[in-house]
PDB file of N, CA and C in Angstrom:
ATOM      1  N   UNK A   1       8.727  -0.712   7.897  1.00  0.00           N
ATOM      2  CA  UNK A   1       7.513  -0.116   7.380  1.00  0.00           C
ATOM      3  C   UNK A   1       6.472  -0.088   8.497  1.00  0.00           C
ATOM      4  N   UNK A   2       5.315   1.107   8.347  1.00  0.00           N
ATOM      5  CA  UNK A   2       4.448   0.873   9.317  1.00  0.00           C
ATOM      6  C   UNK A   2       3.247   0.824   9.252  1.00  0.00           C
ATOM      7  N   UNK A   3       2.962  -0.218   9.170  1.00  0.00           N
ATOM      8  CA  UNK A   3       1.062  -1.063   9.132  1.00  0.00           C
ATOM      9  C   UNK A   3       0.303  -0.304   9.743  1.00  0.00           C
ATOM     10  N   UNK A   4      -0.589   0.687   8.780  1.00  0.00           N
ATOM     11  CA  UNK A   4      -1.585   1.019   9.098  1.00  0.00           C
ATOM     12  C   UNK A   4      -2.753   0.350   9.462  1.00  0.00           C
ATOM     13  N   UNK A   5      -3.846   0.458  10.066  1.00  0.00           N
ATOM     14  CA  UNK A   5      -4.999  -0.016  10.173  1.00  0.00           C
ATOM     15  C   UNK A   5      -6.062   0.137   9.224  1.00  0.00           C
ATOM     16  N   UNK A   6      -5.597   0.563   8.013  1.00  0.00           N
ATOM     17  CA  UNK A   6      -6.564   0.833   7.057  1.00  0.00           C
ATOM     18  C   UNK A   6      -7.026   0.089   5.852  1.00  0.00           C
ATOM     19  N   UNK A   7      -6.315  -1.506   6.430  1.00  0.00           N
ATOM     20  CA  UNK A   7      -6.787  -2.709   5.547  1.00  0.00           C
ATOM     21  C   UNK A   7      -7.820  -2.442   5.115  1.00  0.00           C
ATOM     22  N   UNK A   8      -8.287  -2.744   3.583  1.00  0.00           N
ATOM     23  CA  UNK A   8      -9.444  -3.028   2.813  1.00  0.00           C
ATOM     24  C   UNK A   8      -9.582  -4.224   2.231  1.00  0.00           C
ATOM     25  N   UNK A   9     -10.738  -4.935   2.423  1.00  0.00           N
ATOM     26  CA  UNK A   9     -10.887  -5.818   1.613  1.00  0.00           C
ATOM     27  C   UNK A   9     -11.006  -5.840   0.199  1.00  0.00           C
ATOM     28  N   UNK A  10     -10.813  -6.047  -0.737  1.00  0.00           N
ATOM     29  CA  UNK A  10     -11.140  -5.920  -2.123  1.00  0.00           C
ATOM     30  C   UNK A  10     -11.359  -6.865  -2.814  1.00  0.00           C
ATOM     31  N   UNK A  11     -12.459  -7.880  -2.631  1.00  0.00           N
ATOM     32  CA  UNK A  11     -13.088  -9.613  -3.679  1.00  0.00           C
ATOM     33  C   UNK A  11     -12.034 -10.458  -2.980  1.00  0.00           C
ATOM     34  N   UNK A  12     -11.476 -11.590  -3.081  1.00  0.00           N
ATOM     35  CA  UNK A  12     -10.640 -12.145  -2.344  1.00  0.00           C
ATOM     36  C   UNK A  12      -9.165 -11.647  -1.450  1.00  0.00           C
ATOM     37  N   UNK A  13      -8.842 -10.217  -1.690  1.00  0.00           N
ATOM     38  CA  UNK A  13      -7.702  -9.871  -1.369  1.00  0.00           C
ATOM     39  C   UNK A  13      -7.767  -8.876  -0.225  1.00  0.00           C
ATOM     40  N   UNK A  14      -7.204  -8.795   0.817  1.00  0.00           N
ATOM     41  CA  UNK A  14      -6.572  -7.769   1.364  1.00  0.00           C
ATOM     42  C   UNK A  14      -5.574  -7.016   1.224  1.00  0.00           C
ATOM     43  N   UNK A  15      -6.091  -5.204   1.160  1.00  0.00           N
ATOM     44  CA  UNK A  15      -4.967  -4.629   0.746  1.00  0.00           C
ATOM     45  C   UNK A  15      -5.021  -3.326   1.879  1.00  0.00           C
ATOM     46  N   UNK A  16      -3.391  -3.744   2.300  1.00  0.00           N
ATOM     47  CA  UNK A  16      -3.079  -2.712   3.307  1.00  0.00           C
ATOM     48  C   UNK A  16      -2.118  -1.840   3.101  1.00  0.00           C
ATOM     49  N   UNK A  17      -2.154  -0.657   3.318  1.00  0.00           N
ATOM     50  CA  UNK A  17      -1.339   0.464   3.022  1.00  0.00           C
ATOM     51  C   UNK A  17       0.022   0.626   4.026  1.00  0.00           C
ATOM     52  N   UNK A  18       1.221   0.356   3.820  1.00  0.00           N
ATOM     53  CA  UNK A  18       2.231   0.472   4.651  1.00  0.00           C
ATOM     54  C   UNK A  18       3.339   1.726   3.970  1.00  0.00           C
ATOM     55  N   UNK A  19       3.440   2.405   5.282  1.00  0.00           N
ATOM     56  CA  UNK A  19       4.456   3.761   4.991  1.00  0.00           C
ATOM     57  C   UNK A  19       5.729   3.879   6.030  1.00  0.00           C
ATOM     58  N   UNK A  20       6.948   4.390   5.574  1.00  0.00           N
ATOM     59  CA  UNK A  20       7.986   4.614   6.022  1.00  0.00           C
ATOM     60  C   UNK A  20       8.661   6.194   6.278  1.00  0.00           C
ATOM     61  N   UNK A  21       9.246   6.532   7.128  1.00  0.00           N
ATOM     62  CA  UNK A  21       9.666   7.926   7.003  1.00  0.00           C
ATOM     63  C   UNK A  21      10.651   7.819   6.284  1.00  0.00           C
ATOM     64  N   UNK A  22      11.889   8.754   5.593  1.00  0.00           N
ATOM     65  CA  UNK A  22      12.671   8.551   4.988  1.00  0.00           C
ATOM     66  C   UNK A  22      13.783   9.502   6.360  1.00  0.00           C
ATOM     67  N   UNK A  23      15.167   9.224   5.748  1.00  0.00           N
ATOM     68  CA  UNK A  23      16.213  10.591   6.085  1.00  0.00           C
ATOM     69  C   UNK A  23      15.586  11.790   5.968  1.00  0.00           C
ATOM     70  N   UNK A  24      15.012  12.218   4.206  1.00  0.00           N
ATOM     71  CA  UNK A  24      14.711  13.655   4.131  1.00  0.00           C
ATOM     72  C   UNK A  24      13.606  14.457   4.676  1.00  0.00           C
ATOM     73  N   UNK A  25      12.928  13.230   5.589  1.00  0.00           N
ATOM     74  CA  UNK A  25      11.768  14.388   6.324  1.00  0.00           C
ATOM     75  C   UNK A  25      10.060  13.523   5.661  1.00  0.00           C
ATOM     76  N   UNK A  26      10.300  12.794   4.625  1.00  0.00           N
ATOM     77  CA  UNK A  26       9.628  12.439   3.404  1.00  0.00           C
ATOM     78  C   UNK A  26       8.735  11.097   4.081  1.00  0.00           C
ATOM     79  N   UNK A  27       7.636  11.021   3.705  1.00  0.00           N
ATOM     80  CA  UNK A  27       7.046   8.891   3.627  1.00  0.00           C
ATOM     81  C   UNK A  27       7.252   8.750   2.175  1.00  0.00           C
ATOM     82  N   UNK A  28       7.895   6.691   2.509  1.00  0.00           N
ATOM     83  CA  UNK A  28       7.768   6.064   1.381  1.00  0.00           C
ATOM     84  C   UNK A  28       6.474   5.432   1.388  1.00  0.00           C
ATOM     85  N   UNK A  29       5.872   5.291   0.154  1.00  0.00           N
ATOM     86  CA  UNK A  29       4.462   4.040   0.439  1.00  0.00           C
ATOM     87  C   UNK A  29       4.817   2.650  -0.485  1.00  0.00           C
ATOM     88  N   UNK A  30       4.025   2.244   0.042  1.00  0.00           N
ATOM     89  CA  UNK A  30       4.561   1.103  -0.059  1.00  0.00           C
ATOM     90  C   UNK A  30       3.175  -0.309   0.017  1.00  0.00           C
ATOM     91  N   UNK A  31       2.438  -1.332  -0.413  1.00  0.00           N
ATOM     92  CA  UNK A  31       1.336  -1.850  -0.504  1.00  0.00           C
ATOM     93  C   UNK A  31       1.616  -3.514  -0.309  1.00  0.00           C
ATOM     94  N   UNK A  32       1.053  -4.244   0.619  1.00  0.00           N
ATOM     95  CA  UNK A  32       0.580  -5.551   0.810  1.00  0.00           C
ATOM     96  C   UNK A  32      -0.574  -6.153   0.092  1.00  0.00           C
ATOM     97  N   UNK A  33      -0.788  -6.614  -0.942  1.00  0.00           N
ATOM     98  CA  UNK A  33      -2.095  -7.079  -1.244  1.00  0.00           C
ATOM     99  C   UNK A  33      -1.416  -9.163  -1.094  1.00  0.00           C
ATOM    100  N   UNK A  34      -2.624  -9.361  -0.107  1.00  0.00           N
ATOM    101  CA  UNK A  34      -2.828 -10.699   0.915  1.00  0.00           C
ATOM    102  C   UNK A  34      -3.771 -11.379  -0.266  1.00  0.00           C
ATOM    103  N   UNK A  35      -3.776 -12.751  -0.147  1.00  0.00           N
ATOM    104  CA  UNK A  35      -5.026 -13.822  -0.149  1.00  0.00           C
ATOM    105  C   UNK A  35      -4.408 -14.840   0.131  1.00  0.00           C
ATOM    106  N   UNK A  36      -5.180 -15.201   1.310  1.00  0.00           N
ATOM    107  CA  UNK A  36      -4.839 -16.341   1.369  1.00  0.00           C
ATOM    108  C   UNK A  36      -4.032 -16.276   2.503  1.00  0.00           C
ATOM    109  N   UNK A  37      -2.824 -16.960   2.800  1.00  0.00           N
ATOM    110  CA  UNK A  37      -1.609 -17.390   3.570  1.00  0.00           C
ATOM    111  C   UNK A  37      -0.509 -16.187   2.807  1.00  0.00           C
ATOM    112  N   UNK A  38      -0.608 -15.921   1.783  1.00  0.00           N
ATOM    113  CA  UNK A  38       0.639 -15.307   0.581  1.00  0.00           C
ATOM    114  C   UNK A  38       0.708 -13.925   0.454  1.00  0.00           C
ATOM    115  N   UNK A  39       0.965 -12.970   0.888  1.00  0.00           N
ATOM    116  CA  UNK A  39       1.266 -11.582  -0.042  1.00  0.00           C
ATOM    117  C   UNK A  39       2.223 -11.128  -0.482  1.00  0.00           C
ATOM    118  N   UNK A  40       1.821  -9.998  -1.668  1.00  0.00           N
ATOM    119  CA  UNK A  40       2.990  -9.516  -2.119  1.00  0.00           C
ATOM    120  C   UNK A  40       3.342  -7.801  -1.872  1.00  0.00           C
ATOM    121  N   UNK A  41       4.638  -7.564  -1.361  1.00  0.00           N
ATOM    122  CA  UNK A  41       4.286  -6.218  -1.147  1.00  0.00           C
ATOM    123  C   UNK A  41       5.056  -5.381  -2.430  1.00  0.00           C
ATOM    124  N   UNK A  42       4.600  -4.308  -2.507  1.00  0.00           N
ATOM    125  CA  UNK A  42       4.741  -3.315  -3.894  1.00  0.00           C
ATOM    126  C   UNK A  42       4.932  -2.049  -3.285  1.00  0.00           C
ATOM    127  N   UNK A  43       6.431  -1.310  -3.508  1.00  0.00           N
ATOM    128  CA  UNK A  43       7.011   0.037  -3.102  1.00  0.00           C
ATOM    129  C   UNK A  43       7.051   0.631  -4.100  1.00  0.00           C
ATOM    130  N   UNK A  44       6.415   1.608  -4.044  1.00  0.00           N
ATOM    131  CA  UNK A  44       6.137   2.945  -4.963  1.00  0.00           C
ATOM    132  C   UNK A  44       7.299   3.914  -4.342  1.00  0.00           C
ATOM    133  N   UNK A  45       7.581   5.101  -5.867  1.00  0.00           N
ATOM    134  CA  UNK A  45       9.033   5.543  -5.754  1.00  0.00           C
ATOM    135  C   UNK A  45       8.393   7.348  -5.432  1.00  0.00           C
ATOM    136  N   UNK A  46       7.499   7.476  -5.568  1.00  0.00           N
ATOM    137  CA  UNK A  46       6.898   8.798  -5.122  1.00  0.00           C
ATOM    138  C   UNK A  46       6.796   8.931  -3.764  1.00  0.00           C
ATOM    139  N   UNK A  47       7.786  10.183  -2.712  1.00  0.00           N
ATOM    140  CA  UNK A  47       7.328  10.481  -1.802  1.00  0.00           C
ATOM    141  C   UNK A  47       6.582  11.497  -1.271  1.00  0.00           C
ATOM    142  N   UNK A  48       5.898  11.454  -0.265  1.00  0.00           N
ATOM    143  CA  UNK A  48       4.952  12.137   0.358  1.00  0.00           C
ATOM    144  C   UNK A  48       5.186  12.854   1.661  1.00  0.00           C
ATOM    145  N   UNK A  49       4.990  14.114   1.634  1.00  0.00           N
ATOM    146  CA  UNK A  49       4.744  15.215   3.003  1.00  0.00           C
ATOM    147  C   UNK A  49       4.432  14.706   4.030  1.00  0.00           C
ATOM    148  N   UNK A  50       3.190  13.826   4.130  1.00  0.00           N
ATOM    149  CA  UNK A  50       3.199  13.508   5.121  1.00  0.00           C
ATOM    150  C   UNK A  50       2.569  11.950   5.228  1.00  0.00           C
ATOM    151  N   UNK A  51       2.513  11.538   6.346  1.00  0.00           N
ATOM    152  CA  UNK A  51       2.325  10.293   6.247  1.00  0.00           C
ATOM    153  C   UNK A  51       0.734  10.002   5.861  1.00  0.00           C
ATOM    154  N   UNK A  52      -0.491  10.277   6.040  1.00  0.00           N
ATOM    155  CA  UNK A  52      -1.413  10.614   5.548  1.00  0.00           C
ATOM    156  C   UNK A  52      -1.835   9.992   4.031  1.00  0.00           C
ATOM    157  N   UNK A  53      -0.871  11.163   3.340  1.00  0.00           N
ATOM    158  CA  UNK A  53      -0.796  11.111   1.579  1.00  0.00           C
ATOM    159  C   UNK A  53      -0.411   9.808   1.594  1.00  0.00           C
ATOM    160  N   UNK A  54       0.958   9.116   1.808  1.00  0.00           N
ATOM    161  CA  UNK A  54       0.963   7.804   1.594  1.00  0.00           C
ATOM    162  C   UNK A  54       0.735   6.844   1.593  1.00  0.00           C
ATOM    163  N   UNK A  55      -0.812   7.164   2.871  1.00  0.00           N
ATOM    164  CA  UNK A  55      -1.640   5.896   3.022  1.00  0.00           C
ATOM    165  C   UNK A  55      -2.240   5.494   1.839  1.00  0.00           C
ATOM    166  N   UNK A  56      -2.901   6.760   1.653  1.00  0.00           N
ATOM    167  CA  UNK A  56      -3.693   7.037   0.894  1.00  0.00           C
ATOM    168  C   UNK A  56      -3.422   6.524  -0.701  1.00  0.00           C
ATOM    169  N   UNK A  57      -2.240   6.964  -0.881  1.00  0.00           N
ATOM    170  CA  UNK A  57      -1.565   6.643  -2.330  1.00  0.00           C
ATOM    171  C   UNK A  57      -1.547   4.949  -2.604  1.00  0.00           C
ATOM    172  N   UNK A  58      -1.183   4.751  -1.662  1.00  0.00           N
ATOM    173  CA  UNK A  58      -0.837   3.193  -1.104  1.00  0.00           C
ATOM    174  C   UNK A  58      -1.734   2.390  -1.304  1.00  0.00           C
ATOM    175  N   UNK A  59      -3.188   2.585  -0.831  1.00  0.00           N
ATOM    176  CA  UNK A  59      -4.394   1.907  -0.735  1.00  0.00           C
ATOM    177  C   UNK A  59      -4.995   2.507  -1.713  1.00  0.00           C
ATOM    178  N   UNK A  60      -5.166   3.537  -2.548  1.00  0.00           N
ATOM    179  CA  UNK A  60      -5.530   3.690  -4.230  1.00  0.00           C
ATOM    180  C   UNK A  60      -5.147   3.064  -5.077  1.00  0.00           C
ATOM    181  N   UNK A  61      -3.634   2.659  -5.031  1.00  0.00           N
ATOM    182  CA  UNK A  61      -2.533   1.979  -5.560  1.00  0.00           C
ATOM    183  C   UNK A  61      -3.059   0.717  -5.470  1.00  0.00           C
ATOM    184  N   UNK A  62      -2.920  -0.111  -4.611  1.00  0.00           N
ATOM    185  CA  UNK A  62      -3.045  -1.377  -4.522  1.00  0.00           C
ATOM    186  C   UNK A  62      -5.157  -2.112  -5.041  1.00  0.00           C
ATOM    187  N   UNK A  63      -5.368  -1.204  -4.716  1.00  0.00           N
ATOM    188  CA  UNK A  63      -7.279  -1.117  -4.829  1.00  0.00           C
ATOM    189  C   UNK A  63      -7.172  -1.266  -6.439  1.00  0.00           C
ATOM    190  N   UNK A  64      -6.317  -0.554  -6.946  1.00  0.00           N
ATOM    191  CA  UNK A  64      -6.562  -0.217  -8.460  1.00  0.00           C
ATOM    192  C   UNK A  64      -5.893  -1.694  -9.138  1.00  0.00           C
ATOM    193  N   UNK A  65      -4.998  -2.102  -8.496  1.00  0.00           N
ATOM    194  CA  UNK A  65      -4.219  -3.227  -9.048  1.00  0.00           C
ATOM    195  C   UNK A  65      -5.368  -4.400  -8.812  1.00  0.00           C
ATOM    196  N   UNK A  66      -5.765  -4.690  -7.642  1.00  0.00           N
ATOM    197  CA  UNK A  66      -6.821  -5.500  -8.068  1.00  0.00           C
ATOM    198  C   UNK A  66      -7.929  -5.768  -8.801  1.00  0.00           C
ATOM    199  N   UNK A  67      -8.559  -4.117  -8.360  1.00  0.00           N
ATOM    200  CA  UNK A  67      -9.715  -3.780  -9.153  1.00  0.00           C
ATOM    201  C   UNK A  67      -9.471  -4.422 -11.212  1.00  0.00           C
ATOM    202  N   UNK A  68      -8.068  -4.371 -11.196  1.00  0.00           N
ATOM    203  CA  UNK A  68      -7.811  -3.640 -12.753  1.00  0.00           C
ATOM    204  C   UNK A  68      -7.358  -5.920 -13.258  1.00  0.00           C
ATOM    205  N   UNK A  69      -7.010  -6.382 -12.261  1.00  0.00           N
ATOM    206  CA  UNK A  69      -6.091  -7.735 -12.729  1.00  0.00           C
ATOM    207  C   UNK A  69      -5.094  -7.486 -12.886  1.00  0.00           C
ATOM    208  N   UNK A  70      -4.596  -6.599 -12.282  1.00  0.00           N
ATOM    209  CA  UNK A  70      -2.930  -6.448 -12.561  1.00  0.00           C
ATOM    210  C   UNK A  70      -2.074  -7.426 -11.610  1.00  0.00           C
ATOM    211  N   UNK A  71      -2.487  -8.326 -11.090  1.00  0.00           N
ATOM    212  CA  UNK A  71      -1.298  -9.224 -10.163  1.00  0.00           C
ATOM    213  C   UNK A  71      -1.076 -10.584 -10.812  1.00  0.00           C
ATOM    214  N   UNK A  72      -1.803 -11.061 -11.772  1.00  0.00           N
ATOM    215  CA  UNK A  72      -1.255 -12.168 -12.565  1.00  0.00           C
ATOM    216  C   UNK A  72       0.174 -12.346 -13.098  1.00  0.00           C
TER     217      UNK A  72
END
């Protein structure tokens, strides 16, 4: 996978957007949300044109999971 620089902080967590090319030409995305020493990463099954979109998806994705309490 490849670590973008587009870490966000979000209240105790860091969440960074990581994307992969595929065989078909395609990015996978894919999300790190950090605290602490610990993260967990979360691969989403939607791919993207270009690598760009998947940052993007990636770090909406993961923003929303915190924002929302979804990591309990």
């Amino acid at each position: 996978m490849h670590q973008e620089q587009n870490a966000e902080r979000v209240g105790h967590y860091l969440v960074t957007p990581l994307t992969q090319s595929t065989e078909h030409g395609l990015f996978a995305a894919a999300v790190s949300i950090r605290r602490g020493v610990y993260d967990r990463i979360f691969k989403f099954i939607p791919r993207f044109a270009s690598d760009v979109q998947a940052t993007q998806y990636a770090l909406a994705e993961g923003r929303s999971m915190v924002l929302q309490n979804q990591l309990g």
